[in-house]
C-alpha atoms as a PDB file:
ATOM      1  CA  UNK A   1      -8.127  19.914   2.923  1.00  0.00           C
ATOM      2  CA  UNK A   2      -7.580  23.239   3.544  1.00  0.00           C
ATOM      3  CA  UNK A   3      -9.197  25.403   6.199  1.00  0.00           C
ATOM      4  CA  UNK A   4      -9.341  29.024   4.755  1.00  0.00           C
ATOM      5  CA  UNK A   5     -11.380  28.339   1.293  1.00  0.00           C
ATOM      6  CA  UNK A   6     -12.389  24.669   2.679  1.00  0.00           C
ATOM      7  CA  UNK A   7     -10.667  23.198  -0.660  1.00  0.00           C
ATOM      8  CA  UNK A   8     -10.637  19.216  -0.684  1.00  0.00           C
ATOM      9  CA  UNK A   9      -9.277  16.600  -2.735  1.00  0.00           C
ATOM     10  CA  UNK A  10      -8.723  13.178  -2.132  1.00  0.00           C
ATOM     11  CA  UNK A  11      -7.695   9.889  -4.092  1.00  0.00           C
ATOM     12  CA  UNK A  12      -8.427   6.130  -3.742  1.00  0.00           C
ATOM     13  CA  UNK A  13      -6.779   3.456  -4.533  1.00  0.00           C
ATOM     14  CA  UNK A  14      -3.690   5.164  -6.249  1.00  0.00           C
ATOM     15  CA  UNK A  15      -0.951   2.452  -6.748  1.00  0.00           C
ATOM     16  CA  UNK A  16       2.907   3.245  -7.552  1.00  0.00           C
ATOM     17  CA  UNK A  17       2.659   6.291  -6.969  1.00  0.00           C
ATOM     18  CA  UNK A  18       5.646   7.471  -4.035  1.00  0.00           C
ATOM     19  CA  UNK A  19       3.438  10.639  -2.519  1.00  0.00           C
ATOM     20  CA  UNK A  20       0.162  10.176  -3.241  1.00  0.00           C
ATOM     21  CA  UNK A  21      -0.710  13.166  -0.899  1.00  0.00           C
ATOM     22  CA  UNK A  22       0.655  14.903  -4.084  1.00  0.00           C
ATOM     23  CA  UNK A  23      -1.733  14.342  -6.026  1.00  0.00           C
ATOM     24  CA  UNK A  24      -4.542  14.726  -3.733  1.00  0.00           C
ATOM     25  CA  UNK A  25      -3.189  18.251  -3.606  1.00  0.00           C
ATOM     26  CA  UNK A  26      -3.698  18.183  -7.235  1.00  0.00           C
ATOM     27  CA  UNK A  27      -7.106  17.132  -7.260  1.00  0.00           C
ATOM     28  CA  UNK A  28      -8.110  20.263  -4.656  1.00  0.00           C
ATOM     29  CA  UNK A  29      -7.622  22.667  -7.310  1.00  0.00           C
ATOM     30  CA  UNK A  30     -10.069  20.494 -10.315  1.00  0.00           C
ATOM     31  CA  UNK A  31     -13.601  20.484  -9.676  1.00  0.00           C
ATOM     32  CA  UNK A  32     -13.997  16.902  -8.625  1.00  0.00           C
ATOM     33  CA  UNK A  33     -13.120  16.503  -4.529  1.00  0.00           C
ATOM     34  CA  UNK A  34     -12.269  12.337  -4.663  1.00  0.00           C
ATOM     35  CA  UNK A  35     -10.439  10.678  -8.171  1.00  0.00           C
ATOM     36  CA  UNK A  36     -10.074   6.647  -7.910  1.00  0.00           C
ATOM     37  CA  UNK A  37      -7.819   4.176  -9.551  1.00  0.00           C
ATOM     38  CA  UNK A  38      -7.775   5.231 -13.139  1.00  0.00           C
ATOM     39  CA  UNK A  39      -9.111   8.555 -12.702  1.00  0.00           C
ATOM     40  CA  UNK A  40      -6.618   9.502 -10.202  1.00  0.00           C
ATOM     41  CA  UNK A  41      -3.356   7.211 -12.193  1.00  0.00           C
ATOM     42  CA  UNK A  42      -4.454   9.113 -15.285  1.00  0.00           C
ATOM     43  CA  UNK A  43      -3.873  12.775 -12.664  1.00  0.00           C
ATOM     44  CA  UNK A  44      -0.322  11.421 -11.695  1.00  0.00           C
ATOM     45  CA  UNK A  45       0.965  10.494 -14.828  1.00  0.00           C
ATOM     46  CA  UNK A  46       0.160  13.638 -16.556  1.00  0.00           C
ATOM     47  CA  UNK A  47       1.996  15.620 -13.567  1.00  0.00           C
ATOM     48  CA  UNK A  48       4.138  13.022 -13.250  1.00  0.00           C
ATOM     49  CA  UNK A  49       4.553  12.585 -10.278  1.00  0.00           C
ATOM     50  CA  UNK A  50       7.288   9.957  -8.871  1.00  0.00           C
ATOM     51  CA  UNK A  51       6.918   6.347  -8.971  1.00  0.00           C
ATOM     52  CA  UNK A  52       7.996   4.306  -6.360  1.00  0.00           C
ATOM     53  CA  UNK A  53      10.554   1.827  -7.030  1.00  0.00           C
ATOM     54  CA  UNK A  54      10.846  -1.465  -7.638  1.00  0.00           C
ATOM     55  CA  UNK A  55      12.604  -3.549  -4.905  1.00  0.00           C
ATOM     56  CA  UNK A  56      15.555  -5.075  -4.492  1.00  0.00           C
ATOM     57  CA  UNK A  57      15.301  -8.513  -5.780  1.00  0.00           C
ATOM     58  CA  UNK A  58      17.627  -9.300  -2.559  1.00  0.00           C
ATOM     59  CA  UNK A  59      15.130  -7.781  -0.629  1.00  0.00           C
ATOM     60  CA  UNK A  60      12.506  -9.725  -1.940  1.00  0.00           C
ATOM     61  CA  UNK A  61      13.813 -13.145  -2.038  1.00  0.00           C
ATOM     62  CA  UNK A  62      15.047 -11.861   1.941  1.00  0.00           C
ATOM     63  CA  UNK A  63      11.415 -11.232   2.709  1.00  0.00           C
ATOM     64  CA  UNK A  64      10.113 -14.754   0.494  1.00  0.00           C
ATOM     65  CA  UNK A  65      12.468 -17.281   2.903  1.00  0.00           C
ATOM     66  CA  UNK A  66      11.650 -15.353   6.528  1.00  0.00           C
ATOM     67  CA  UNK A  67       7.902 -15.853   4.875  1.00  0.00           C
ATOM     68  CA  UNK A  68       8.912 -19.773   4.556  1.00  0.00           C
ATOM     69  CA  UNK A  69      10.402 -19.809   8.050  1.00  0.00           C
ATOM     70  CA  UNK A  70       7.638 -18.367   9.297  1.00  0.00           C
ATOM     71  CA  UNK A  71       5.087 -20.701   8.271  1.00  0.00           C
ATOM     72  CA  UNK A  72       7.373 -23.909   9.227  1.00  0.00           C
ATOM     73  CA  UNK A  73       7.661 -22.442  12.747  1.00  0.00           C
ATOM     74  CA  UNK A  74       3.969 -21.891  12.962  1.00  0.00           C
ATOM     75  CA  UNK A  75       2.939 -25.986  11.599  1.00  0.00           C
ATOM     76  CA  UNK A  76       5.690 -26.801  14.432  1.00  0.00           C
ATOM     77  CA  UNK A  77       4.271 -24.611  17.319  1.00  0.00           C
ATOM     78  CA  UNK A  78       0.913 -25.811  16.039  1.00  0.00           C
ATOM     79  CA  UNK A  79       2.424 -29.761  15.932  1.00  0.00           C
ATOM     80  CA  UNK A  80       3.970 -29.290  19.997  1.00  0.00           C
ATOM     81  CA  UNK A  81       0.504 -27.567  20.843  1.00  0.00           C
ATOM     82  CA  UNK A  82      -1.818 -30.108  19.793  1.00  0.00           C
ATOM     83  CA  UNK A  83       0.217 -33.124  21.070  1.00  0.00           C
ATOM     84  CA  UNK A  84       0.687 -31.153  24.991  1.00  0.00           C
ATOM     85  CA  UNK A  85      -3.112 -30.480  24.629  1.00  0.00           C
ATOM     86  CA  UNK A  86      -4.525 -33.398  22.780  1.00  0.00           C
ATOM     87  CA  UNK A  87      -8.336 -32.730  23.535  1.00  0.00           C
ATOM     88  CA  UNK A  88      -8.414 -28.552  22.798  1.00  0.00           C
END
């Protein structure tokens, strides 16, 4: 938004996108004030805007095991609980 005309635009649910404040700036200066999904992909592809990239596959299978980890520590903190505190 801006304060000396009172301009606004605004998008929702814009995916992929890196800034999507970008094209939210874009949108002040059409007619509509808030674009969604399609409406506001369709925006940042024609301006083409940048796209934020895909991860590191290192990163992902990283992220995937602490995932794992975390749900074996949580059945085994849950296991210890519920035999210290059998009638909870």
């Amino acid at each position: 938004m801006e304060g000396i005309d009172l301009n606004a635009g605004s998008v929702i649910g814009l995916e992929g996108i890196r800034n999507p404040s970008m094209a939210a700036r874009i949108i002040m200066n059409l007619p509509h004030v808030i674009l969604t999904h399609k409406g506001a992909k369709s925006i940042a592809d024609a301006h083409k805007l940048a796209l934020i990239p895909e991860p590191d596959r290192k990163v992902v299978n990283k992220l995937k095991r602490i995932k794992r980890s975390e749900k074996v520590l949580s059945s085994c903190i849950t296991g210890i609980f519920r035999r210290l505190v059998p009638y909870v």
